[in-house]
Structures are given as C-alpha cells and as structure tokens.
PDB file of N, CA and C in Angstrom:
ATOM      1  N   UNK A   1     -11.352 -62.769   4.771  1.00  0.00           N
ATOM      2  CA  UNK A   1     -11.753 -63.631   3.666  1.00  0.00           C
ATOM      3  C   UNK A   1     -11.852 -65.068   4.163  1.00  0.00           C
ATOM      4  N   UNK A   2     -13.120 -65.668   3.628  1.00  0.00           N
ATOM      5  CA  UNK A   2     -13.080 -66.945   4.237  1.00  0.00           C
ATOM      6  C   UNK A   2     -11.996 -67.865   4.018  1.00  0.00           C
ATOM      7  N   UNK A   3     -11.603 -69.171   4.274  1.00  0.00           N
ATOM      8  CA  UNK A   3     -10.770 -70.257   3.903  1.00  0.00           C
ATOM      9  C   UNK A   3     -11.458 -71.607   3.315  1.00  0.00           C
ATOM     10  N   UNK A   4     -13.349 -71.475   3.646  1.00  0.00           N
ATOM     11  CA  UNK A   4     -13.606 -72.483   3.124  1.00  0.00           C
ATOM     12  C   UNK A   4     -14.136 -72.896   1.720  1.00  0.00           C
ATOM     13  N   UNK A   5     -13.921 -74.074   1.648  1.00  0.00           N
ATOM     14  CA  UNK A   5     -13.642 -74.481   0.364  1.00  0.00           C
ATOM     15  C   UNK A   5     -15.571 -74.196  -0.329  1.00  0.00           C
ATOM     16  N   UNK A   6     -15.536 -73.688  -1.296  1.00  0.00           N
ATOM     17  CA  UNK A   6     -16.956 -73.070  -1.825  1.00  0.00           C
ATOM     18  C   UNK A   6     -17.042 -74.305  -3.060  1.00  0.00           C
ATOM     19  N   UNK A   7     -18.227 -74.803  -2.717  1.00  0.00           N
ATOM     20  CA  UNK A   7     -18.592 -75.233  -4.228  1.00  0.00           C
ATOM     21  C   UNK A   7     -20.227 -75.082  -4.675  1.00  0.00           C
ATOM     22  N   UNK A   8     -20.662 -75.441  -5.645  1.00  0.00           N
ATOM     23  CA  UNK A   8     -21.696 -74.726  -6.236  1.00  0.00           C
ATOM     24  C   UNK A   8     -22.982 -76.287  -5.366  1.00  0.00           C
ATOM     25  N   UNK A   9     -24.055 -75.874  -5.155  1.00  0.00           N
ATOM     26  CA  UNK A   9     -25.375 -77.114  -4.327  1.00  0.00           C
ATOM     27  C   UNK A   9     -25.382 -77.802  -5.734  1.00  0.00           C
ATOM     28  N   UNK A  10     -25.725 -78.956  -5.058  1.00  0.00           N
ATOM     29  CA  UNK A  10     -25.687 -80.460  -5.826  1.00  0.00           C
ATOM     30  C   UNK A  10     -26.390 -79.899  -6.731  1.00  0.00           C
ATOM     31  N   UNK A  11     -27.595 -79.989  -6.361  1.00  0.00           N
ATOM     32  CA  UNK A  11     -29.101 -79.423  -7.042  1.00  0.00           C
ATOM     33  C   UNK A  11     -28.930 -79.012  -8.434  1.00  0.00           C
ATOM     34  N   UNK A  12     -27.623 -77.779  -8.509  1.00  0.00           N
ATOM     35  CA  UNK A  12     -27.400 -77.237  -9.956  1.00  0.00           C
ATOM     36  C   UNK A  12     -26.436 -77.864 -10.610  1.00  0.00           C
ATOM     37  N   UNK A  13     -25.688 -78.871  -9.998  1.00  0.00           N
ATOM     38  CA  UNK A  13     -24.346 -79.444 -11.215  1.00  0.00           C
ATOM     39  C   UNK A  13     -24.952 -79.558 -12.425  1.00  0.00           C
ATOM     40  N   UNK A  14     -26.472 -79.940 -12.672  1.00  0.00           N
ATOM     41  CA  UNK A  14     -26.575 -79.933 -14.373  1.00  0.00           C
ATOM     42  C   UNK A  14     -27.141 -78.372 -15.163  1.00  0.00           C
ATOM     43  N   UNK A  15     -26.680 -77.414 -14.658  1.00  0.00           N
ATOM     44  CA  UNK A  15     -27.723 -76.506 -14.889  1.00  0.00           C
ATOM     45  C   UNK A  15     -25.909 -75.471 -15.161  1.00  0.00           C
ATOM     46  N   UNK A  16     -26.214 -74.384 -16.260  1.00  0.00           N
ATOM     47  CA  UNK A  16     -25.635 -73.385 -16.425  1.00  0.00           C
ATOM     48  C   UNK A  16     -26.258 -71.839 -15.922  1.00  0.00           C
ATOM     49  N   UNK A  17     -26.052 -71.760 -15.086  1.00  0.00           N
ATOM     50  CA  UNK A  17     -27.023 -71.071 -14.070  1.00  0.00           C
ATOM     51  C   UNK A  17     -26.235 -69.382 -14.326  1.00  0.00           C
ATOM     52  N   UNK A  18     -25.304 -68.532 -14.593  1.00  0.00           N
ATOM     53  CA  UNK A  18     -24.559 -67.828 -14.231  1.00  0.00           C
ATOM     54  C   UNK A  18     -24.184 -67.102 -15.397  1.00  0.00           C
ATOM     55  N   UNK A  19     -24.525 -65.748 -15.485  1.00  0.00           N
ATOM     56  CA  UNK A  19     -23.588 -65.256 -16.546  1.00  0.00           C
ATOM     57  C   UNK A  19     -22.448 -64.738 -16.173  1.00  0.00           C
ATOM     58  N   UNK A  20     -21.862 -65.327 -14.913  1.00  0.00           N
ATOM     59  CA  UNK A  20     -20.397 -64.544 -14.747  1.00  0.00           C
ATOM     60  C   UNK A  20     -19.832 -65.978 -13.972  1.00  0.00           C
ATOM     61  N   UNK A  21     -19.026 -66.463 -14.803  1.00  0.00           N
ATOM     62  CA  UNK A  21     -18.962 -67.890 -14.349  1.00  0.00           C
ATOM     63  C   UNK A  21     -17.078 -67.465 -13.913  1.00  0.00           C
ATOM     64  N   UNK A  22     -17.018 -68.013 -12.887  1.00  0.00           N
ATOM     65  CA  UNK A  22     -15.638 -67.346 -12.415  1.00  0.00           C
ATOM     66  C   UNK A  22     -14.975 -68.765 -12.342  1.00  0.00           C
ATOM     67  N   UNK A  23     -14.095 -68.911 -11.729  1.00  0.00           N
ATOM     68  CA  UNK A  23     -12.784 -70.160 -12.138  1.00  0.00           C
ATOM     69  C   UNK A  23     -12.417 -70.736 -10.342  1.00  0.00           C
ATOM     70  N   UNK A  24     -14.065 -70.589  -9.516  1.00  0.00           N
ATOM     71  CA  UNK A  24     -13.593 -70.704  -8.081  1.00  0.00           C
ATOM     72  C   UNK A  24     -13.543 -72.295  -7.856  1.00  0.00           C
ATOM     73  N   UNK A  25     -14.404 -73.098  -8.918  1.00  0.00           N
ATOM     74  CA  UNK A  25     -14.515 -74.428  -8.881  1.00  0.00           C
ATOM     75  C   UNK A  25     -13.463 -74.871  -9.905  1.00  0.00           C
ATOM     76  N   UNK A  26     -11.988 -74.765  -9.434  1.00  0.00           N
ATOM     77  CA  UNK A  26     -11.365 -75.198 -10.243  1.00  0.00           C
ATOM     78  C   UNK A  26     -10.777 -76.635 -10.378  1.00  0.00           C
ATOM     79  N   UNK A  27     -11.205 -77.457  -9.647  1.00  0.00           N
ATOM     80  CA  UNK A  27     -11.601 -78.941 -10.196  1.00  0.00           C
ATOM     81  C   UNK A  27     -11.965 -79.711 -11.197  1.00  0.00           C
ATOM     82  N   UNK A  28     -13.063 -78.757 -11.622  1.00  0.00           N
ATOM     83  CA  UNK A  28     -13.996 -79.511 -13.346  1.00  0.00           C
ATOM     84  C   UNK A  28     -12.882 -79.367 -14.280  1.00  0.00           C
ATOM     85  N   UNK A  29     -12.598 -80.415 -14.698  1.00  0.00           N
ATOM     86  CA  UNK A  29     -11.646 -80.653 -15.766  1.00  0.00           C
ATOM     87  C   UNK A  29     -11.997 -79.984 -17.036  1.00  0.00           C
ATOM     88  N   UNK A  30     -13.288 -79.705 -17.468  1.00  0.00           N
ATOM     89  CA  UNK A  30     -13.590 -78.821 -19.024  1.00  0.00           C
ATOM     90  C   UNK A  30     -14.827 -78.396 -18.195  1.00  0.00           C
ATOM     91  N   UNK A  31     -14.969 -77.217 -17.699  1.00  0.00           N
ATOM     92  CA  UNK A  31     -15.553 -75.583 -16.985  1.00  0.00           C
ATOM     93  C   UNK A  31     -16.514 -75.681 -18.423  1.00  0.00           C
ATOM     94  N   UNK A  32     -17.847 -75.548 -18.404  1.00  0.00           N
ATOM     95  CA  UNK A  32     -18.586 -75.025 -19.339  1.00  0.00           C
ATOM     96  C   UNK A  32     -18.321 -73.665 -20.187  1.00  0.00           C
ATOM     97  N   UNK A  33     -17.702 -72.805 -19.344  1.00  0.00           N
ATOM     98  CA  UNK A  33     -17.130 -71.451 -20.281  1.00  0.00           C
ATOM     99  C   UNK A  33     -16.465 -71.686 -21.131  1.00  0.00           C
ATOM    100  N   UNK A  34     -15.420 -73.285 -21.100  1.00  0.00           N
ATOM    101  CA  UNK A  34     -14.229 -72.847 -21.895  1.00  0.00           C
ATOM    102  C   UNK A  34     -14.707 -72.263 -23.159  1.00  0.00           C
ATOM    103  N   UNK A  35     -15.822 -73.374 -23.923  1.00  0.00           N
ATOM    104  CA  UNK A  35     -16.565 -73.531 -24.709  1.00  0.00           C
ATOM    105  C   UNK A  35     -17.636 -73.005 -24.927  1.00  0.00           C
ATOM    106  N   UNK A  36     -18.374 -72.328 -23.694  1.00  0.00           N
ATOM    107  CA  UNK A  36     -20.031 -71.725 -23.869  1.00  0.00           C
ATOM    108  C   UNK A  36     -20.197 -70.307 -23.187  1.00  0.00           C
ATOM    109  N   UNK A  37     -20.631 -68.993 -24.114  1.00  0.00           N
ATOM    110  CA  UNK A  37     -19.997 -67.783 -23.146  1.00  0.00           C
ATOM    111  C   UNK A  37     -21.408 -66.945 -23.906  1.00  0.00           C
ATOM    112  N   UNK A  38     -21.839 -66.280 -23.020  1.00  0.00           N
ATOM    113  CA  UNK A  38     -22.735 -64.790 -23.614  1.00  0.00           C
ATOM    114  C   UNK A  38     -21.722 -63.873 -23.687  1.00  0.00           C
ATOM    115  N   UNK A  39     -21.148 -63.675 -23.695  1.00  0.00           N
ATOM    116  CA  UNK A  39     -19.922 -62.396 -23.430  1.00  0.00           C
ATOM    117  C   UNK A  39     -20.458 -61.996 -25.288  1.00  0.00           C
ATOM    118  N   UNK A  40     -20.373 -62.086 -26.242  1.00  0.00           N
ATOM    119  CA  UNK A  40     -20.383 -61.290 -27.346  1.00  0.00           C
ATOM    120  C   UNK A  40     -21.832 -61.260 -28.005  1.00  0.00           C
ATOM    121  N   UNK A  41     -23.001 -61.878 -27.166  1.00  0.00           N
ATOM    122  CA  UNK A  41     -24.045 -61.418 -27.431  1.00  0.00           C
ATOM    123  C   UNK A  41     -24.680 -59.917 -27.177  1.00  0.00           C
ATOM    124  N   UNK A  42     -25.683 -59.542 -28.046  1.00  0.00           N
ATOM    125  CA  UNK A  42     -26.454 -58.108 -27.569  1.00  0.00           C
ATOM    126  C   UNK A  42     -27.577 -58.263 -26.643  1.00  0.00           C
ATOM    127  N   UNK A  43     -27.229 -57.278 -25.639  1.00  0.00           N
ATOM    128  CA  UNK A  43     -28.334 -57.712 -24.294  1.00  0.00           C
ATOM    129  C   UNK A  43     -29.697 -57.786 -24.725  1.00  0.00           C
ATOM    130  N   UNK A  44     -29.952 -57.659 -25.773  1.00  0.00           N
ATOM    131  CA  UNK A  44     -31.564 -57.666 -26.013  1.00  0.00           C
ATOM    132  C   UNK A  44     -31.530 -59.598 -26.462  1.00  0.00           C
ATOM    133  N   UNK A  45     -30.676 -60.036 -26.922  1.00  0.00           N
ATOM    134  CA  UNK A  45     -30.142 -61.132 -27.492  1.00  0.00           C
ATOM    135  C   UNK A  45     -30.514 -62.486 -26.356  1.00  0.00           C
ATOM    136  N   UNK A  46     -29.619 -62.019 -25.520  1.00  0.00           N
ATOM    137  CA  UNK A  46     -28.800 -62.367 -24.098  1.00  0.00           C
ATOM    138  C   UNK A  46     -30.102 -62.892 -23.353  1.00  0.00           C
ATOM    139  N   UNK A  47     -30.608 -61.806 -23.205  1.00  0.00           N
ATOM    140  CA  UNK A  47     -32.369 -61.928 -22.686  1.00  0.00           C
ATOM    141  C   UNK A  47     -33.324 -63.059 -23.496  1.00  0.00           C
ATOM    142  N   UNK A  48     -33.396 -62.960 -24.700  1.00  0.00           N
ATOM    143  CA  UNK A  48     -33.921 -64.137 -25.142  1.00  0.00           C
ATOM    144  C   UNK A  48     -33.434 -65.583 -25.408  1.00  0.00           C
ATOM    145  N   UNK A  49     -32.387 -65.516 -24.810  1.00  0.00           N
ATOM    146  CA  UNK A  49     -31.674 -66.667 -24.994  1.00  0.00           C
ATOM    147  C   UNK A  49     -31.796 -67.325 -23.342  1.00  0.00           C
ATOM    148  N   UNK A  50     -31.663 -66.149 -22.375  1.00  0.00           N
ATOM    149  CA  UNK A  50     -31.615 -66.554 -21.204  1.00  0.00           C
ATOM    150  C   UNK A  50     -33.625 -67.059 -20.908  1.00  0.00           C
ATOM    151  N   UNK A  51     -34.238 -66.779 -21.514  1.00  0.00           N
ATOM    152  CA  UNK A  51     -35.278 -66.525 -21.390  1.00  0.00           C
ATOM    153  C   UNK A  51     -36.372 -68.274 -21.962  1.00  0.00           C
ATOM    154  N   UNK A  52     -35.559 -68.274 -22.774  1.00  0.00           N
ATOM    155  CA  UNK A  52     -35.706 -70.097 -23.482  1.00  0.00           C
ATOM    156  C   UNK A  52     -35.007 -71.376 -22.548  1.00  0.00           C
ATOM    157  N   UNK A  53     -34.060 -70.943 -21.654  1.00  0.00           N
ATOM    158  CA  UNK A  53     -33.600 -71.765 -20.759  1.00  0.00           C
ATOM    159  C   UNK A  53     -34.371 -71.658 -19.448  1.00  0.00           C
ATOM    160  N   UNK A  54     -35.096 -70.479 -19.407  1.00  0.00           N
ATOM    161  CA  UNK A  54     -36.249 -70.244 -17.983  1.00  0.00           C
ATOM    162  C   UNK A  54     -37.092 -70.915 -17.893  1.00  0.00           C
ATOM    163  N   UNK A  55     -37.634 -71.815 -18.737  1.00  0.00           N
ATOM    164  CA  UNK A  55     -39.370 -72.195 -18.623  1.00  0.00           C
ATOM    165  C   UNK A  55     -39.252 -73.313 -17.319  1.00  0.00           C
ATOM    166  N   UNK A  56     -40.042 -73.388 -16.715  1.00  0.00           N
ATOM    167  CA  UNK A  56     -40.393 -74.101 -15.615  1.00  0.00           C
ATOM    168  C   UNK A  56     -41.893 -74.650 -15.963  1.00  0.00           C
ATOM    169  N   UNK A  57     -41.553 -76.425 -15.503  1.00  0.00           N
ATOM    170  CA  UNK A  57     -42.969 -77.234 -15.271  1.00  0.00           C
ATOM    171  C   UNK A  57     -43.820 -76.807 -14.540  1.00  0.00           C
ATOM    172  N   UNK A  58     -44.836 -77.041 -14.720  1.00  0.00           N
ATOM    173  CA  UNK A  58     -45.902 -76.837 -13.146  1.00  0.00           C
ATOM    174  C   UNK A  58     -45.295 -78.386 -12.521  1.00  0.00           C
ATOM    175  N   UNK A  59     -45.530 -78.091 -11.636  1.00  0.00           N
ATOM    176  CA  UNK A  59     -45.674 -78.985 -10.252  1.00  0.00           C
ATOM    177  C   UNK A  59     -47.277 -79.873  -9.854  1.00  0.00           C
ATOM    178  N   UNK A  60     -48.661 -78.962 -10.242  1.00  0.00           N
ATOM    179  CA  UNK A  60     -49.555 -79.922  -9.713  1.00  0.00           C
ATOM    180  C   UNK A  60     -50.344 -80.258 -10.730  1.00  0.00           C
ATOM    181  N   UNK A  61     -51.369 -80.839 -10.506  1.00  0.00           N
ATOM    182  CA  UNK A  61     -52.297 -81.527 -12.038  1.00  0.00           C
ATOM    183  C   UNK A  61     -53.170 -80.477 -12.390  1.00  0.00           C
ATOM    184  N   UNK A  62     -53.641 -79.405 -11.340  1.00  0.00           N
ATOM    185  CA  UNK A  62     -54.025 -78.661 -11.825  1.00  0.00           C
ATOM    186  C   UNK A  62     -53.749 -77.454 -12.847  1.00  0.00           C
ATOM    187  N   UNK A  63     -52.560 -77.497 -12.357  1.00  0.00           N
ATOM    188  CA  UNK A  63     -51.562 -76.652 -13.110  1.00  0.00           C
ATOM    189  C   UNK A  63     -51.227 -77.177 -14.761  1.00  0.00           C
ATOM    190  N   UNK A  64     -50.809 -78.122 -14.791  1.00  0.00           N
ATOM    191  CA  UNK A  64     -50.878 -79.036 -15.715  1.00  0.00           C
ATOM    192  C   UNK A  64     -51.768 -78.983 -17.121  1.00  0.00           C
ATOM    193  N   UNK A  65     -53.264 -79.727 -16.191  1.00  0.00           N
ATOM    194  CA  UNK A  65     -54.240 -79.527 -17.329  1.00  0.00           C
ATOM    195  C   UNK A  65     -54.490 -78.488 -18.118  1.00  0.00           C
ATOM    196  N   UNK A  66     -53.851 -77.118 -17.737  1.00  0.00           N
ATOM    197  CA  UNK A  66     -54.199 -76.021 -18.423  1.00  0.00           C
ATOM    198  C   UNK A  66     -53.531 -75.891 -19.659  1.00  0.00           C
ATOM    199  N   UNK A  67     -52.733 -76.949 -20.254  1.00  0.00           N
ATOM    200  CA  UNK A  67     -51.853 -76.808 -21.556  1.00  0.00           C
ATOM    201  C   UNK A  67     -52.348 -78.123 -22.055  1.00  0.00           C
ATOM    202  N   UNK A  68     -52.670 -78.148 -23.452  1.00  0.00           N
ATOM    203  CA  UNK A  68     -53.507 -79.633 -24.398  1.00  0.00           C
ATOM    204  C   UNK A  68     -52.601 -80.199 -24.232  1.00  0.00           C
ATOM    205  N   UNK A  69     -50.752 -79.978 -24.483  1.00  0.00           N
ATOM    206  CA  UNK A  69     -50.098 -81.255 -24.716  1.00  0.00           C
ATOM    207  C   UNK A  69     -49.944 -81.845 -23.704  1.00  0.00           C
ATOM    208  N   UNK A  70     -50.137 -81.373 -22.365  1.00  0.00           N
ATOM    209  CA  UNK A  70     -50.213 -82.250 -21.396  1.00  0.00           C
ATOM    210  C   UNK A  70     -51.009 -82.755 -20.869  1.00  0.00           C
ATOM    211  N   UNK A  71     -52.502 -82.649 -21.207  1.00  0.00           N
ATOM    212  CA  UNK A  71     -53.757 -83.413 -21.894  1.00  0.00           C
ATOM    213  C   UNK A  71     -53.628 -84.576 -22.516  1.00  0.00           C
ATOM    214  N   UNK A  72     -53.016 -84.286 -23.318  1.00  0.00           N
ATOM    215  CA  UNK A  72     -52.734 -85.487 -24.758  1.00  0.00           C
ATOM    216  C   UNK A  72     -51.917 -86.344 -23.850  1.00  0.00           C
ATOM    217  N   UNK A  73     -50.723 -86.095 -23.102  1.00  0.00           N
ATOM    218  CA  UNK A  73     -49.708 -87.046 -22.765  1.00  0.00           C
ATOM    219  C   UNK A  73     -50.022 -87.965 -21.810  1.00  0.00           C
ATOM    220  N   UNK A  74     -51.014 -86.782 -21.165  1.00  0.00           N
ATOM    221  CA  UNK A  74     -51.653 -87.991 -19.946  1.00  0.00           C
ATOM    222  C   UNK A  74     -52.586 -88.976 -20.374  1.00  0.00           C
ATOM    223  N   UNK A  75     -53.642 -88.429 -21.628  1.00  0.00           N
ATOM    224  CA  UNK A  75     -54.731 -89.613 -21.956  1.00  0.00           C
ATOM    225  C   UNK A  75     -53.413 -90.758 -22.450  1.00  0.00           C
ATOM    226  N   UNK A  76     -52.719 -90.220 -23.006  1.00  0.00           N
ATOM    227  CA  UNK A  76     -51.980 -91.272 -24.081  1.00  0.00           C
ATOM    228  C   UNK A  76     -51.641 -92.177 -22.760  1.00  0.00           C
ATOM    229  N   UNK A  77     -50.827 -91.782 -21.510  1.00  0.00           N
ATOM    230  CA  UNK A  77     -50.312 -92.255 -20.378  1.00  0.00           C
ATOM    231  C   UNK A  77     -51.487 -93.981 -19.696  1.00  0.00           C
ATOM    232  N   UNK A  78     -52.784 -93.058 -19.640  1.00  0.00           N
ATOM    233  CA  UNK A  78     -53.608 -93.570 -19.414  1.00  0.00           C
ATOM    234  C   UNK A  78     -54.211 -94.648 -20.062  1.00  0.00           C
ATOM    235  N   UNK A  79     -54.037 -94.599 -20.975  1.00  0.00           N
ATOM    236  CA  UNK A  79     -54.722 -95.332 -22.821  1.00  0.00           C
ATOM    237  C   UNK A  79     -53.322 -96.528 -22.549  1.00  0.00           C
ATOM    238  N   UNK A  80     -52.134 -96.301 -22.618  1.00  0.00           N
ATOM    239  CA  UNK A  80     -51.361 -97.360 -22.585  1.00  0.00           C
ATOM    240  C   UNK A  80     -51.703 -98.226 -20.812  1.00  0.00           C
ATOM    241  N   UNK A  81     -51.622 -97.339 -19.826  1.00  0.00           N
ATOM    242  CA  UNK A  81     -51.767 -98.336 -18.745  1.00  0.00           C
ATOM    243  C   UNK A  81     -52.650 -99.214 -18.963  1.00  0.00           C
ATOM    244  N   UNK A  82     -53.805 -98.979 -19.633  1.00  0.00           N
ATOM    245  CA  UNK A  82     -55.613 -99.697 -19.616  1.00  0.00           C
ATOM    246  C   UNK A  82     -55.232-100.774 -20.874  1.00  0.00           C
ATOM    247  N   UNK A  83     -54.291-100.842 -21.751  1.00  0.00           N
ATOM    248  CA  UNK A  83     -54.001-101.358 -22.862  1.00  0.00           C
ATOM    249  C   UNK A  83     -53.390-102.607 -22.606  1.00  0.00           C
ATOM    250  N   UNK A  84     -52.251-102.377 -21.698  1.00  0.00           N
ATOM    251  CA  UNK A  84     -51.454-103.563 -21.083  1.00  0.00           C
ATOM    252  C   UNK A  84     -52.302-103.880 -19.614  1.00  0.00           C
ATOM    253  N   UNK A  85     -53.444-103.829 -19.271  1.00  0.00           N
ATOM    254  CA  UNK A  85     -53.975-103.983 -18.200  1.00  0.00           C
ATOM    255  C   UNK A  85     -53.382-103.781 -16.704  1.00  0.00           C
ATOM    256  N   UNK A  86     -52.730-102.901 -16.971  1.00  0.00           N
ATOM    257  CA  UNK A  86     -51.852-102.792 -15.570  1.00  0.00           C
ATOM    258  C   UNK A  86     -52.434-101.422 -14.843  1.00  0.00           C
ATOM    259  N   UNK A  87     -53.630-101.133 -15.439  1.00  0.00           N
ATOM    260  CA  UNK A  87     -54.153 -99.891 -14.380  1.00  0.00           C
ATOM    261  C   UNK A  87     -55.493 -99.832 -14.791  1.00  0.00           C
ATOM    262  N   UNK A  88     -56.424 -99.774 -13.426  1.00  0.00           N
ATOM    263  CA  UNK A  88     -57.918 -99.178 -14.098  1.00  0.00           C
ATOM    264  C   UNK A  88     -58.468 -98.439 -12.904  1.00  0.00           C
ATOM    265  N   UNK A  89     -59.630 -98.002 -12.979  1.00  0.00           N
ATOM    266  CA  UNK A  89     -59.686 -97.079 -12.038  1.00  0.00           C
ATOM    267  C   UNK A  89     -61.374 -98.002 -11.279  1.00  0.00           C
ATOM    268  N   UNK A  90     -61.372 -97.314 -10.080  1.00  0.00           N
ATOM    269  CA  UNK A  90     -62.260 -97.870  -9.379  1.00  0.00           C
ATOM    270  C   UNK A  90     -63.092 -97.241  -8.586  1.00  0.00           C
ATOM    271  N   UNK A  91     -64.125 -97.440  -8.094  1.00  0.00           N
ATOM    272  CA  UNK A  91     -65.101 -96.096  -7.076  1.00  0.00           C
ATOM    273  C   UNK A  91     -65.220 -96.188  -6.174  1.00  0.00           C
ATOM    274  N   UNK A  92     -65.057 -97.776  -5.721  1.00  0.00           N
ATOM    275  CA  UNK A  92     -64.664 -98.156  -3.722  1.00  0.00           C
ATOM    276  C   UNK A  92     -63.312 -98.927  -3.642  1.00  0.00           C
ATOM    277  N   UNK A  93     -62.684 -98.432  -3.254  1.00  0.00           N
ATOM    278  CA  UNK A  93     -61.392 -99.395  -2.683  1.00  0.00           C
ATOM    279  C   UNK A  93     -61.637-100.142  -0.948  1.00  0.00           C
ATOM    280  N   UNK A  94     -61.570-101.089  -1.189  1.00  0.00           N
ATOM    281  CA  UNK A  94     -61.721-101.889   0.213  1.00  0.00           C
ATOM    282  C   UNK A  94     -60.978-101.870   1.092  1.00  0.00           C
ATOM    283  N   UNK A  95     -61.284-101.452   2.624  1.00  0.00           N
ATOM    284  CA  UNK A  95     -60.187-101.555   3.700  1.00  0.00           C
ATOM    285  C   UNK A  95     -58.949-102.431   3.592  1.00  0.00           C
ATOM    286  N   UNK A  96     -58.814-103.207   3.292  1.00  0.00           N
ATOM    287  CA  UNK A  96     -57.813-104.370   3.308  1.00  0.00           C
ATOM    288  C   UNK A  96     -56.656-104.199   2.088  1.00  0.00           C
ATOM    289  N   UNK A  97     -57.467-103.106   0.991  1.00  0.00           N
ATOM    290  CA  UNK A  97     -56.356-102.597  -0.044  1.00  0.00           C
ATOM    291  C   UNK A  97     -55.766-101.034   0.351  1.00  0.00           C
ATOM    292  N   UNK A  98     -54.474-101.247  -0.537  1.00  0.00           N
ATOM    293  CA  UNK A  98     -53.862 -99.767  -0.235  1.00  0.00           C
ATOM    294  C   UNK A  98     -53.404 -99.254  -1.984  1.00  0.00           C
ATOM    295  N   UNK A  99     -54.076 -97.980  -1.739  1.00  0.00           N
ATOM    296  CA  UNK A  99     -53.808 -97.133  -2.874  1.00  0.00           C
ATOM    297  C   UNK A  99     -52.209 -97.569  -3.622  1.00  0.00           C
ATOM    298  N   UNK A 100     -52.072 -97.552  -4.887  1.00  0.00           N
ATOM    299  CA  UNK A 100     -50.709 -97.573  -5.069  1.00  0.00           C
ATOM    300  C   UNK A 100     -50.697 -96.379  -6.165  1.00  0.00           C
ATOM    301  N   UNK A 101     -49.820 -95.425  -6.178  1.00  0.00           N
ATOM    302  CA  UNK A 101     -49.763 -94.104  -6.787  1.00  0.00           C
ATOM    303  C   UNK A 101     -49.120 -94.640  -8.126  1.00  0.00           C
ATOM    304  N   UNK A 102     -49.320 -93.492  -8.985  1.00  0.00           N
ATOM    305  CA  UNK A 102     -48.700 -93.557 -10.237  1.00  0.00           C
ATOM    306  C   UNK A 102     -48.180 -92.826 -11.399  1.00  0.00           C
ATOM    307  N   UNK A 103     -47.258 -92.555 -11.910  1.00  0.00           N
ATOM    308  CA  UNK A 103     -46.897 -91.322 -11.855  1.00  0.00           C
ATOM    309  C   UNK A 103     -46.346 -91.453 -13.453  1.00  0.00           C
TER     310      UNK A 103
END
C-alpha cells in the first residue's frame, strides 16, 4: 500500500465529481457529503441529475455558432464593443500593427 499522501488535481477542487466520495482528503474542514449525497436517490433519478451537471461548452466558434443564444451573446458582445468605440473591425491591418485578440 502506498504511503503517499493522495489528493484530488487542482483542476477539480470546484467540481463534485464522484458518487462515492470517501474521507481520504481528510483536511476539508466541511467535505461536500456531509451535506450533499445521491445515496437515497432512484438510479433512474441519479442519472438525470448526474446528467444536468454534464453539459459541457464548446471550445471553438464554430462550435458555438450552432446554438442562437450564443449568437445573440456575441452580436450583443459586439454591439457593446462598437458602442463604447473600443472595437471595430478592419480589412488591411498594416505591418507596423499587431492584432490584439478579444475575447
């Protein structure tokens, strides 16, 4: 059996990732179980509950555009940069300038 000390990747400290949450990180002063448990749900239940915490963003713009509200959020995005004049778009950028991204 190992001796070293196990703890869970940075990456997930905000995430309840586990339906079998064991007591190996016993450091955290209030453990999300004390308080938050599937244990007396029905697995058909369990599944839709686990299933509302699954959704994942896309990652590229292409991906993106394929849903209106993220259509809408970007014109809106866009509509405010052009509003406060702090963004417009252009068709030659000149050697001597450098792109600045925006996100």
């Amino acid at each position: 059996m190992s001796t070293r000390i196990q703890k869970p990747p940075e990456y997930l400290k905000d995430y309840h990732c586990n339906l079998n949450v064991s007591n190996t990180f016993s450091r955290i002063k209030y453990p999300l179980n004390f308080v938050f448990s599937y244990n007396n749900l029905s697995p058909s239940y369990t599944s839709f509950v686990m299933s509302l915490s699954s959704h994942v963003e896309s990652n590229t713009y292409f991906e993106t555009v394929k849903h209106d509200c993220w259509r809408k959020a970007i014109q809106s995005e866009i509509s405010a940069l052009e509003s406060n004049q702090t963004w417009g778009e252009t068709a030659l950028l000149s050697k001597e300038k450098t792109v600045i991204g925006c996100k």
